[in-house]
Protein backbone atom coordinates (compact mmCIF):
# COMPACT_ATOMS: atom_id res chain seq x y z
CA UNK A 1 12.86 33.13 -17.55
CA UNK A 2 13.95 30.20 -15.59
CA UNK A 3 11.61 28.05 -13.22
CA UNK A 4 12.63 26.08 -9.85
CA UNK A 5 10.19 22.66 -9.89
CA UNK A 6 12.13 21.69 -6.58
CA UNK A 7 9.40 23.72 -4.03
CA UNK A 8 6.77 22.20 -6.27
CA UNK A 9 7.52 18.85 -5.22
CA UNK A 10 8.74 19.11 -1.55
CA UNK A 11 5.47 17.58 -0.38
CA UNK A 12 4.51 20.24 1.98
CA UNK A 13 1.18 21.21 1.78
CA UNK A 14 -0.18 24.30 4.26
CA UNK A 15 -4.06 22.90 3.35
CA UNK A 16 -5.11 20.65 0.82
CA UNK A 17 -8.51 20.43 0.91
CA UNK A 18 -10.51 18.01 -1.63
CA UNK A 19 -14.03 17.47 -1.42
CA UNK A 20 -16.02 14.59 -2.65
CA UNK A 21 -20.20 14.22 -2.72
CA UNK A 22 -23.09 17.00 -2.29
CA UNK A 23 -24.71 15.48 1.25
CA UNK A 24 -25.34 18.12 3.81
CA UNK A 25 -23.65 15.49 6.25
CA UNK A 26 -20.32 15.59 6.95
CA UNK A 27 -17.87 13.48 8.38
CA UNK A 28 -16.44 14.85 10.99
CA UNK A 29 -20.59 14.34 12.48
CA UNK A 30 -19.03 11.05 12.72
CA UNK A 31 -15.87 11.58 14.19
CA UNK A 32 -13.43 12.39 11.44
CA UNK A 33 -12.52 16.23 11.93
CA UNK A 34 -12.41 17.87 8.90
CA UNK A 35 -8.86 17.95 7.12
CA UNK A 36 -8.11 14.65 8.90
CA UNK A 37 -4.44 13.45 9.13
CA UNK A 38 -3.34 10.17 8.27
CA UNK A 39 -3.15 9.68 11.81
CA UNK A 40 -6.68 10.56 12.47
CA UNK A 41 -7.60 8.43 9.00
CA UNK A 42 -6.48 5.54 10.83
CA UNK A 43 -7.97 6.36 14.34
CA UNK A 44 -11.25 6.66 12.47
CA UNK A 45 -10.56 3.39 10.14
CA UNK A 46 -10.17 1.70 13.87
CA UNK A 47 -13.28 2.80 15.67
CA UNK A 48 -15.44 2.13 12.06
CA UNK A 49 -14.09 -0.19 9.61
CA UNK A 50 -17.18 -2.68 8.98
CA UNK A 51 -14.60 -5.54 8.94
CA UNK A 52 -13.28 -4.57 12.17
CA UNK A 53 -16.83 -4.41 13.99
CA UNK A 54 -17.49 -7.66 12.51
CA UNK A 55 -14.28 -9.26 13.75
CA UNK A 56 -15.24 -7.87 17.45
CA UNK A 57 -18.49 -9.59 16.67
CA UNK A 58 -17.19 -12.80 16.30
CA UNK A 59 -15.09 -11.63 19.74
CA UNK A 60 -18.12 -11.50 21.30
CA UNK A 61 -19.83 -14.64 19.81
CA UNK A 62 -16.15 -16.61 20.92
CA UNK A 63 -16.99 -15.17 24.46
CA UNK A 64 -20.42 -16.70 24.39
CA UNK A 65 -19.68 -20.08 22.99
CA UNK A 66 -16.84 -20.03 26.02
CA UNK A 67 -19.85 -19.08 28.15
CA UNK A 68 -22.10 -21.79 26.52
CA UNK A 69 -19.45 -24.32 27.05
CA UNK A 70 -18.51 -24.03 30.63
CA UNK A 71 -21.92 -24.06 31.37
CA UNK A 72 -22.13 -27.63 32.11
CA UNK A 73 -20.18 -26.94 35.47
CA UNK A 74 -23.43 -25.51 36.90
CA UNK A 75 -25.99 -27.17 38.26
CA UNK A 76 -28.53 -28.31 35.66
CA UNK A 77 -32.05 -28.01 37.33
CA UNK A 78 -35.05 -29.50 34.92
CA UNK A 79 -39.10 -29.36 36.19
CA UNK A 80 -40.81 -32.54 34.37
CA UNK A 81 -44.84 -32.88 34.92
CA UNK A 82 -47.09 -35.41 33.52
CA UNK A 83 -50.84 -35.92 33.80
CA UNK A 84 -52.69 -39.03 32.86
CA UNK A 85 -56.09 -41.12 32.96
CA UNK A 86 -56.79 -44.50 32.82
CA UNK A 87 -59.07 -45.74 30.74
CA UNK A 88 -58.96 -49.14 31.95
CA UNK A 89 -56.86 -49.90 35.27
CA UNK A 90 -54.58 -52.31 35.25
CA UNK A 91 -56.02 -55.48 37.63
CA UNK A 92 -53.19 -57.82 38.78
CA UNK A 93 -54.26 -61.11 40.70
CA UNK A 94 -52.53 -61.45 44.10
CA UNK A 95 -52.98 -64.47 46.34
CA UNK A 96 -56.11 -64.75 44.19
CA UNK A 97 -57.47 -62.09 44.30
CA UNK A 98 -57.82 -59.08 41.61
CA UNK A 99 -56.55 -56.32 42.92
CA UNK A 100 -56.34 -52.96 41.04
CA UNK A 101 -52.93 -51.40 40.19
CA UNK A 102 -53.38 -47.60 40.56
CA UNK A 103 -55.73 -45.21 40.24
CA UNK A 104 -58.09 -44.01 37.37
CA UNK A 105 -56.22 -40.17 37.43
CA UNK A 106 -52.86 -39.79 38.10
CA UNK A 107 -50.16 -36.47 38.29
CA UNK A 108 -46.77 -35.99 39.24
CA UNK A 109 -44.44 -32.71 39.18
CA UNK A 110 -40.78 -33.74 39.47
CA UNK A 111 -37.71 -31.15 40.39
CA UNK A 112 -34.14 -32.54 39.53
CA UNK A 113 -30.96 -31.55 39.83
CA UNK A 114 -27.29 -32.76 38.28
CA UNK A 115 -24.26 -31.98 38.92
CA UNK A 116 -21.04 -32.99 36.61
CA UNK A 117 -18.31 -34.26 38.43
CA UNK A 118 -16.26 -35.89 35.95
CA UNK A 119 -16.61 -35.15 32.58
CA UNK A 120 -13.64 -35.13 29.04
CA UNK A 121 -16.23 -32.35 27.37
CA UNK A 122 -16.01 -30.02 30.15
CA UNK A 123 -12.40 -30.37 30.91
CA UNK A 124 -11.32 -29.68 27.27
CA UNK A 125 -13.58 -26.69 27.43
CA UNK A 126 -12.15 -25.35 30.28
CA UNK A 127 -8.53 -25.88 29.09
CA UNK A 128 -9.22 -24.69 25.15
CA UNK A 129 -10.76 -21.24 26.71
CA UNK A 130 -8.51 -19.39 26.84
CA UNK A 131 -6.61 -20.63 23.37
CA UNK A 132 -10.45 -19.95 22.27
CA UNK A 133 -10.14 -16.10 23.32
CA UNK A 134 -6.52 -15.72 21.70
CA UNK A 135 -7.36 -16.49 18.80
CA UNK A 136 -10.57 -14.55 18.19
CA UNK A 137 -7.57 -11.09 19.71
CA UNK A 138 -5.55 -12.70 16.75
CA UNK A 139 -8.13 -12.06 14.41
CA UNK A 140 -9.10 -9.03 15.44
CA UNK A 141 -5.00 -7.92 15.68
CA UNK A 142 -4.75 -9.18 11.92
CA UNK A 143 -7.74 -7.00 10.82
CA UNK A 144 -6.44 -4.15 12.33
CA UNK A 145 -2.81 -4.54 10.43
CA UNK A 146 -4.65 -4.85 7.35
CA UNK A 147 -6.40 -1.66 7.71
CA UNK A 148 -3.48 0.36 8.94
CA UNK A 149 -1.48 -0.56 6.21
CA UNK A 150 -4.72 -0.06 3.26
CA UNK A 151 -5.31 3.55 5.14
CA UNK A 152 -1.70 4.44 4.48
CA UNK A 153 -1.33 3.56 1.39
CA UNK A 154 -4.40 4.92 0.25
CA UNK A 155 -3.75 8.35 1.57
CA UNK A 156 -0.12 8.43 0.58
CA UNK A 157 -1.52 7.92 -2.93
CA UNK A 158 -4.22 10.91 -2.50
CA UNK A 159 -1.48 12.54 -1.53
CA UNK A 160 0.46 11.36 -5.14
CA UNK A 161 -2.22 12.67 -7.13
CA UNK A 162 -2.78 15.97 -5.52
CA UNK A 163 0.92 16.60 -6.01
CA UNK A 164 0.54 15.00 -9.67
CA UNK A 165 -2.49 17.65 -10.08
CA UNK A 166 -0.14 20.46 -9.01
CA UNK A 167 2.43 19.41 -11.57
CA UNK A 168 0.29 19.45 -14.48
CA UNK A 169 -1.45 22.45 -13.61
CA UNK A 170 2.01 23.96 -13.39
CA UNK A 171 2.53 22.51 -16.93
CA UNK A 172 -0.73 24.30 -17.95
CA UNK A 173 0.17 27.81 -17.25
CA UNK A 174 3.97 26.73 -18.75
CA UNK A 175 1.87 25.74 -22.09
CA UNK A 176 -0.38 29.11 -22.12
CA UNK A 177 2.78 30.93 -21.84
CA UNK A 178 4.25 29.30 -24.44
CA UNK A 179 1.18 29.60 -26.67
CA UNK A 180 0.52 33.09 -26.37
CA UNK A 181 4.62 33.72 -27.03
CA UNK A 182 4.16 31.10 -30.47
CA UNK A 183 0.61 33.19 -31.43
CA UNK A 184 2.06 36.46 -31.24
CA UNK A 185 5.00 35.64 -32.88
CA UNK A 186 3.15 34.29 -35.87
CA UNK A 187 0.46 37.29 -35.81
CA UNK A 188 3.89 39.75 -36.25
CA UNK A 189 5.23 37.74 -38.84
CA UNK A 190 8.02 35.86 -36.98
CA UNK A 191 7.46 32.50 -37.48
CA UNK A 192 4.61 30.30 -39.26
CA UNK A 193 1.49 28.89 -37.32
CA UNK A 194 3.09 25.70 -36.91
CA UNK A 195 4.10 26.86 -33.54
CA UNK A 196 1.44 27.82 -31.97
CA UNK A 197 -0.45 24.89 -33.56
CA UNK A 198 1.35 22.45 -31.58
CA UNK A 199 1.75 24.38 -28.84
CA UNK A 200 -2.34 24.38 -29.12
CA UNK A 201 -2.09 20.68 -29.41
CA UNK A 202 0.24 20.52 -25.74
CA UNK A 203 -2.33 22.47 -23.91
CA UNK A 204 -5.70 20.45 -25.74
CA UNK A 205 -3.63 17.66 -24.22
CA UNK A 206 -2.79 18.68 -20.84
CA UNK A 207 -5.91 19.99 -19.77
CA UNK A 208 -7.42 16.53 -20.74
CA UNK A 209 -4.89 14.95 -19.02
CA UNK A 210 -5.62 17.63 -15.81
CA UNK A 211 -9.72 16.23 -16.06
CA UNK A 212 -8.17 12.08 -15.89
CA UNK A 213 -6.42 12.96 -13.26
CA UNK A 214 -9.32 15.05 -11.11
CA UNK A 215 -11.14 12.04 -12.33
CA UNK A 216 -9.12 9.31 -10.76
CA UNK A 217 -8.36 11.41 -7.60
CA UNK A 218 -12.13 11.77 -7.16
CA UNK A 219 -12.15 7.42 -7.38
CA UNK A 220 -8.97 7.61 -5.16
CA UNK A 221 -10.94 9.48 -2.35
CA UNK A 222 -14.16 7.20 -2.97
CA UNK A 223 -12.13 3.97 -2.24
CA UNK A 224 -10.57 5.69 0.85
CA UNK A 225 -14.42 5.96 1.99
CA UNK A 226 -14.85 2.64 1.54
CA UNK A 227 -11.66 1.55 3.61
CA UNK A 228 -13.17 4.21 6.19
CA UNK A 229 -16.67 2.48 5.76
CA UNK A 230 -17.97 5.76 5.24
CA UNK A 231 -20.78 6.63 3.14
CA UNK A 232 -20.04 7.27 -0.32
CA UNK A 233 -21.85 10.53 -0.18
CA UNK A 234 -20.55 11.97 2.77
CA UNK A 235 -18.10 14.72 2.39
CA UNK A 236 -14.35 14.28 3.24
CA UNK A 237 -11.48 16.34 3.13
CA UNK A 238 -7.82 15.65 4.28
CA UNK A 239 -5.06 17.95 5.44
CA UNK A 240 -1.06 17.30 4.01
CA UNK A 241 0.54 19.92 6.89
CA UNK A 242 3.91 18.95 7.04
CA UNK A 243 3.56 15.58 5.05
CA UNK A 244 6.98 15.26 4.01
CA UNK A 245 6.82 12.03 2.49
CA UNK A 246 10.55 12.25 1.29
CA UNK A 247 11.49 12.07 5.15
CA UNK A 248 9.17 9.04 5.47
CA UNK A 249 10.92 6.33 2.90
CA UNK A 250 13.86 5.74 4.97
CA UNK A 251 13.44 2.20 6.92
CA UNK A 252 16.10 0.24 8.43
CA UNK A 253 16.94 -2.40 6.39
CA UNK A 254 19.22 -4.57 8.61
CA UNK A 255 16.45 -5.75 10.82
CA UNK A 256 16.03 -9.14 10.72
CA UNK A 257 13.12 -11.61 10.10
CA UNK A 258 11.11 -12.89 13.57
CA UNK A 259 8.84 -14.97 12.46
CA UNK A 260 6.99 -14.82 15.98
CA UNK A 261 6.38 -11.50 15.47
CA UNK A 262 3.53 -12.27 12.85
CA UNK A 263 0.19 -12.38 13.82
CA UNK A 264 -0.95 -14.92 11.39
CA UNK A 265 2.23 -17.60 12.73
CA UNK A 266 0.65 -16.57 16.19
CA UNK A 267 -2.83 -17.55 14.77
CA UNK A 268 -1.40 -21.62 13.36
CA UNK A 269 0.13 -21.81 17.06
CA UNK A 270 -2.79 -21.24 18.52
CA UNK A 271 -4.29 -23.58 16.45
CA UNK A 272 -1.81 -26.03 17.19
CA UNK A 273 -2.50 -25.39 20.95
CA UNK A 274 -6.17 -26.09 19.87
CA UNK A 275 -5.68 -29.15 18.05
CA UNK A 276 -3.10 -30.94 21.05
CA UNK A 277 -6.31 -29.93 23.60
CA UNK A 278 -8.32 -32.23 21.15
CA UNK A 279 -5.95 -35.19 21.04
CA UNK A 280 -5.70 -34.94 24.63
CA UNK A 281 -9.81 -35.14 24.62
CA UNK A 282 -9.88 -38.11 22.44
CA UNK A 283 -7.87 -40.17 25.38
CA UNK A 284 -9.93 -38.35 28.28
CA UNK A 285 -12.87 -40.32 26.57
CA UNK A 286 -11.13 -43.26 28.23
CA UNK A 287 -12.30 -41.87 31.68
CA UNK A 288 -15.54 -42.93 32.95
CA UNK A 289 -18.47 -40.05 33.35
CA UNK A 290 -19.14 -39.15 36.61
CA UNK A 291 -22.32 -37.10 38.01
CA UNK A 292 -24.39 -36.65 40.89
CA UNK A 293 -28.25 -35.98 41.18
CA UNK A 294 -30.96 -35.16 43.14
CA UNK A 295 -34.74 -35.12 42.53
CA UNK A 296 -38.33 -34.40 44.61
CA UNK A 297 -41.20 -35.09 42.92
CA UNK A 298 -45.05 -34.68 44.03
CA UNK A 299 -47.36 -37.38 42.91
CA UNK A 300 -50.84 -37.04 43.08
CA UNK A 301 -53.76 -40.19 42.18
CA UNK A 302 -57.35 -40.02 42.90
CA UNK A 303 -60.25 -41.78 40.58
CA UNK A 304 -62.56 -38.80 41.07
CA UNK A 305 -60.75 -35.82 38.47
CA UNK A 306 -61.77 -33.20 40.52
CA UNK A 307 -60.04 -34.89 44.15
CA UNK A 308 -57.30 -35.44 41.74
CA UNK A 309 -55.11 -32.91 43.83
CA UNK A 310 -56.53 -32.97 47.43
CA UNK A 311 -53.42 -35.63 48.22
CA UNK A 312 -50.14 -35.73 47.35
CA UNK A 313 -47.48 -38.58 47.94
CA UNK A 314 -44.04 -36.65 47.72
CA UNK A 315 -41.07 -38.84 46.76
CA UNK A 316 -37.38 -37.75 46.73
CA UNK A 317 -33.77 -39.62 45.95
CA UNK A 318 -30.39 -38.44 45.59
CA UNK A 319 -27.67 -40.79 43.77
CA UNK A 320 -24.71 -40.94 41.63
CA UNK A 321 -24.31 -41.42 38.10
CA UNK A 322 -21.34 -43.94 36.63
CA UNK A 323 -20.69 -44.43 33.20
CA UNK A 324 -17.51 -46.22 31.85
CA UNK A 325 -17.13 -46.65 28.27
CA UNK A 326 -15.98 -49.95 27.66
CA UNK A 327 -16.12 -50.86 24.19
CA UNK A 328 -16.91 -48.65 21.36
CA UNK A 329 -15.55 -50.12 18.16
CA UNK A 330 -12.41 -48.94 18.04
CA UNK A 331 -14.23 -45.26 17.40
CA UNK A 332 -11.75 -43.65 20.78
CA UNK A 333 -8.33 -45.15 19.01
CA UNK A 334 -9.97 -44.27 15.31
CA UNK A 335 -10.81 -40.23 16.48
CA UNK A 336 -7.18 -39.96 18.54
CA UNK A 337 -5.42 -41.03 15.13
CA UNK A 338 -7.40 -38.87 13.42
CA UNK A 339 -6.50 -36.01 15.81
CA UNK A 340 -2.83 -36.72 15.93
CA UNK A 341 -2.60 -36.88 12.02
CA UNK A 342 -4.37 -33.34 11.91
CA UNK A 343 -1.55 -31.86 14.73
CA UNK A 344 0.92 -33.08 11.93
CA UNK A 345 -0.77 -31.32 9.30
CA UNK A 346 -0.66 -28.46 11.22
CA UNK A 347 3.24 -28.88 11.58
CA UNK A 348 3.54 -28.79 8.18
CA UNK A 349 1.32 -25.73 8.04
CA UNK A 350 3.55 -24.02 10.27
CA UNK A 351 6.48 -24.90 8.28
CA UNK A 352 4.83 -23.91 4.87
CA UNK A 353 3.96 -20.40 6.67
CA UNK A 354 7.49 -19.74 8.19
CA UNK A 355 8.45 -20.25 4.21
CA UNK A 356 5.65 -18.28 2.76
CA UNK A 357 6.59 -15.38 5.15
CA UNK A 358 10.22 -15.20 4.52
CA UNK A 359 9.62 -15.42 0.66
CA UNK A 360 7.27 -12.36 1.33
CA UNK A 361 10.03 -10.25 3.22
CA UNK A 362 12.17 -10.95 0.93
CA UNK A 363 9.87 -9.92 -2.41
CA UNK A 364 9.28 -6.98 -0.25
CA UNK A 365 12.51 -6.21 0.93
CA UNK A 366 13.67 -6.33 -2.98
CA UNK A 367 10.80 -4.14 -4.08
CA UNK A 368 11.86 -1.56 -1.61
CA UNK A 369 15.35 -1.15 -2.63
CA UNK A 370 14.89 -1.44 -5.77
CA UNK A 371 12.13 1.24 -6.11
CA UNK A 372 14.92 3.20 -3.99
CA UNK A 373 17.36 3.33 -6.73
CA UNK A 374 14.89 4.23 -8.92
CA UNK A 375 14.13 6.84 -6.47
CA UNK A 376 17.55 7.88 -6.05
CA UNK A 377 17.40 8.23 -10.51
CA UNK A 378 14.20 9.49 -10.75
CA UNK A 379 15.30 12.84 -8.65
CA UNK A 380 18.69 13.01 -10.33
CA UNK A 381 16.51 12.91 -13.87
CA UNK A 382 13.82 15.15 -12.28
CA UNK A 383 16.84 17.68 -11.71
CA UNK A 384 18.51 17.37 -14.84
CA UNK A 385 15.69 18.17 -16.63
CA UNK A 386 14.52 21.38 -15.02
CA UNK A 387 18.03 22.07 -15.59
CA UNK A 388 17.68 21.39 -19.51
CA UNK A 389 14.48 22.74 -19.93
CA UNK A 390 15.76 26.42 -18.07
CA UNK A 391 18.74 26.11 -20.42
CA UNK A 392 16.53 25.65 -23.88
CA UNK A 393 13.66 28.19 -22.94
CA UNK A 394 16.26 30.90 -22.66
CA UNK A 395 18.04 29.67 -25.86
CA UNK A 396 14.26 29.67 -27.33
CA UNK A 397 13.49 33.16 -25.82
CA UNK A 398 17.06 34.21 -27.79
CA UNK A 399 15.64 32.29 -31.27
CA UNK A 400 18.33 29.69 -30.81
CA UNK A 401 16.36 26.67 -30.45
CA UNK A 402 13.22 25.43 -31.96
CA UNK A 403 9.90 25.12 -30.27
CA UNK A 404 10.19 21.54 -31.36
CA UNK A 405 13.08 21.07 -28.86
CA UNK A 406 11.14 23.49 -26.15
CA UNK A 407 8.36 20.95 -26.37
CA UNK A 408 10.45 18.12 -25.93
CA UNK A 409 12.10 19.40 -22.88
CA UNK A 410 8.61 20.52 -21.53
CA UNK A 411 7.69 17.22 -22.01
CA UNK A 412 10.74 15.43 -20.87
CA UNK A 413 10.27 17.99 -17.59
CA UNK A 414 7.07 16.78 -16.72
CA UNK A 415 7.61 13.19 -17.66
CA UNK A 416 10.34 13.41 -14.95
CA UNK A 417 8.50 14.82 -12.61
CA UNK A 418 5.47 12.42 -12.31
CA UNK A 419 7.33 9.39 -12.93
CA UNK A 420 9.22 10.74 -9.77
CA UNK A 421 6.03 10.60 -7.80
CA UNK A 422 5.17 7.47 -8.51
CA UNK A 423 8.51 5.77 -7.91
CA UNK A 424 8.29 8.02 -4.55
CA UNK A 425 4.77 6.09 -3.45
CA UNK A 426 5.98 2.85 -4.79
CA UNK A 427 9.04 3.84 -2.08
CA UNK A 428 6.61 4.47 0.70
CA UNK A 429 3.90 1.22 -0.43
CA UNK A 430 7.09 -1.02 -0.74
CA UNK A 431 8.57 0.37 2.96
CA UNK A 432 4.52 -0.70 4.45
CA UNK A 433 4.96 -4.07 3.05
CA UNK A 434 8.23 -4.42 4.82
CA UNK A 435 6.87 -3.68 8.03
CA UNK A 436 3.96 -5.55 7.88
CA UNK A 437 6.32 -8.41 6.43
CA UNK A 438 8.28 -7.66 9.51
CA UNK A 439 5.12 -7.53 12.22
CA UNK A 440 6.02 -4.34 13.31
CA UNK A 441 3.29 -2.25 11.99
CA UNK A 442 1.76 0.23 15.04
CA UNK A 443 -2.18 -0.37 15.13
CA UNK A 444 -2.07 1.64 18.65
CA UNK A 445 -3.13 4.73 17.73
């Protein structure tokens, strides 16, 4: 009897449906319809990852410093009041005489208002704003990359061991055929039990090796929950319709390397921007500070307490502020150094990260065609031994060949097969660290 593996590992799944935990909740309460795709994996990953709500956090927190910073634009209106009694009144002699200086109870309630005109803090916050904003996007952009490309992977690799389940379960019902053949061909007298012994042995064997691997694609489907930042005991189950992922390994490998594209080289030249806004601040600080004010204030004075109130004497002024930094010790030339030295160090940042990124194409671009060719092996030696293994089990059904050699073709067989899926998800893993090598990866979903 000969057996086509081919179908078994053409990836296309009409409903795979795994489920993980006992809670009565289930995800798709959350969002996540149940038998989720790898696009709607991702979608959910987007809306939920805890690292991605954290990262629009700190959006919102960048917002509000902005907010905080520009403030000093406005108007800054201040109430000050004071009360106060004299215990002893000040007498000052005048043409003689002692006169008393005030009163035994005095009060005021002043109202002022300022008003920056010209000011270095204000105008590098206005200017760094909007750098400020681009690169909180940045990190949100980079966060988002990072999950699109753990979400795939993660679910292509599900995907791996469901397959890799299917193959050894096929192996299973190979091994029960082949023990019931070897046990009735002992119990007539054909053979010894040596046969069915080891064939015994093979199927001891494979259904341990079925319970590892339900076992590790149970862990495989816990860490996707945590890369959803879903609850470990809600349920989850994901749908392979039409996840070929033999049609997905194919990537154009004559693109070439921009740099730009990147999201962390956009983050250093934001920096940069950042840190040139700062050396320009350090030489603003040569401009004098410029403000204008206003003030009313209502004074009250009385010796009796209780007439303390009954007059006021209002007093207003309005004025301009001038302050012009003249000497400092050498602090202004120290801090623009300082800030020019640091733009430098960012050059050489920028230069170390342009390295760092084409080193990392290129380890990725290597991994990817060389897990190809091991692809490209793998299926020739997946083929060659379905084709050997048809060819002995007939010659074993005819009592040519041993069950020795059966085994090892069985074996061989299924070796093939699995070491197949794995170089076919080191394909697909290699081809996601191309493109996010490249900066092309799609986190519009």
């Amino acid at each position: 009897m000969n057996f086509n593996f081919k179908p078994l590992i053409a990836f296309v799944f009409l409903a795979v449906a795994t489920t993980t935990g006992v809670h009565s909740q289930t995800a798709q309460q959350n969002g996540l319809n149940s038998n989720a795709s790898l696009d709607e994996l991702i979608d959910y990953a987007l809306r939920n990852k805890i690292e991605l709500k954290q990262a629009g956090i700190d959006q919102e927190i960048g917002e509000r410093e902005i907010a905080s910073a520009l403030s000093g634009w406005f108007p800054q209106i201040s109430a000050t009041g004071s009360l106060s009694h004299n215990i002893i009144v000040p007498i000052a002699n005048i043409g003689g005489q002692n006169i008393r200086m005030g009163q035994a109870n005095n009060s005021a309630l002043t109202f002022q208002a300022d008003q920056a005109i010209l000011s270095p803090e204000l105008f590098q916050a206005s200017k760094a704003a909007r750098y400020v904003r681009q690169q909180n996007n940045l990190n949100v952009e980079d966060t988002k990359i990072n999950t699109v490309v753990d979400i795939s992977k993660a679910y292509y690799d599900i995907l791996t061991s469901e397959e890799q389940i299917n193959i050894i379960d096929e192996n299973i019902l190979r091994l029960q055929r082949q023990y019931s053949e070897a046990k009735a061909r002992y119990e007539t007298g054909l053979v010894d039990k040596t046969d069915f012994k080891r064939a015994q042995i093979s199927l001891n064997n494979a259904n341990a090796e079925l319970k590892s691997a339900k076992e590790m694609r149970k862990y495989k489907y816990d860490y996707i929950k945590l890369l959803l930042s879903m609850p470990q005991d809600e349920q989850i189950t994901l749908s392979f319709t039409n996840q070929n992922m033999e049609s997905n390994i194919l990537l154009d490998t004559t693109e070439l390397l921009q740099v730009a594209k990147r999201v962390e080289f956009q983050q250093l030249q934001t920096l940069q921007e950042i840190q040139r806004l700062n050396t320009q601040y350090q030489k603003w600080n040569y401009l004098p500070r410029l403000s204008a004010y206003g003030n009313y204030g209502l004074n009250y004075r009385n010796d009796g307490f209780t007439n303390l109130y009954s007059n006021n004497f209002p007093a207003s002024t309005i004025g301009l502020n001038l302050t012009i930094p003249i000497f400092q010790g050498t602090k202004r030339v120290q801090e623009i150094k300082k800030s020019q030295l640091q733009e430098e160090r960012l050059k050489l940042d920028m230069e170390n990260l342009e390295n760092q990124i084409s080193t990392e194409y290129s380890a990725a671009m290597a991994s990817y065609r060389a897990n190809m060719n091991e692809w490209r092996n793998a299926r020739e030696n997946m083929d060659l031994s379905e084709e050997v293994y048809n060819t002995i089990k007939l010659q074993y059904d005819a009592g040519v060949k041993t069950y020795l050699e059966l085994m090892t073709a069985e074996t061989d067989l299924k070796t093939a097969q699995l070491n197949y899926l794995n170089v076919l998800y080191a394909v697909l893993s290699s081809k996601l660290d191309i493109q996010k090598a490249l900066g092309t990866v799609n986190t519009i979903n």
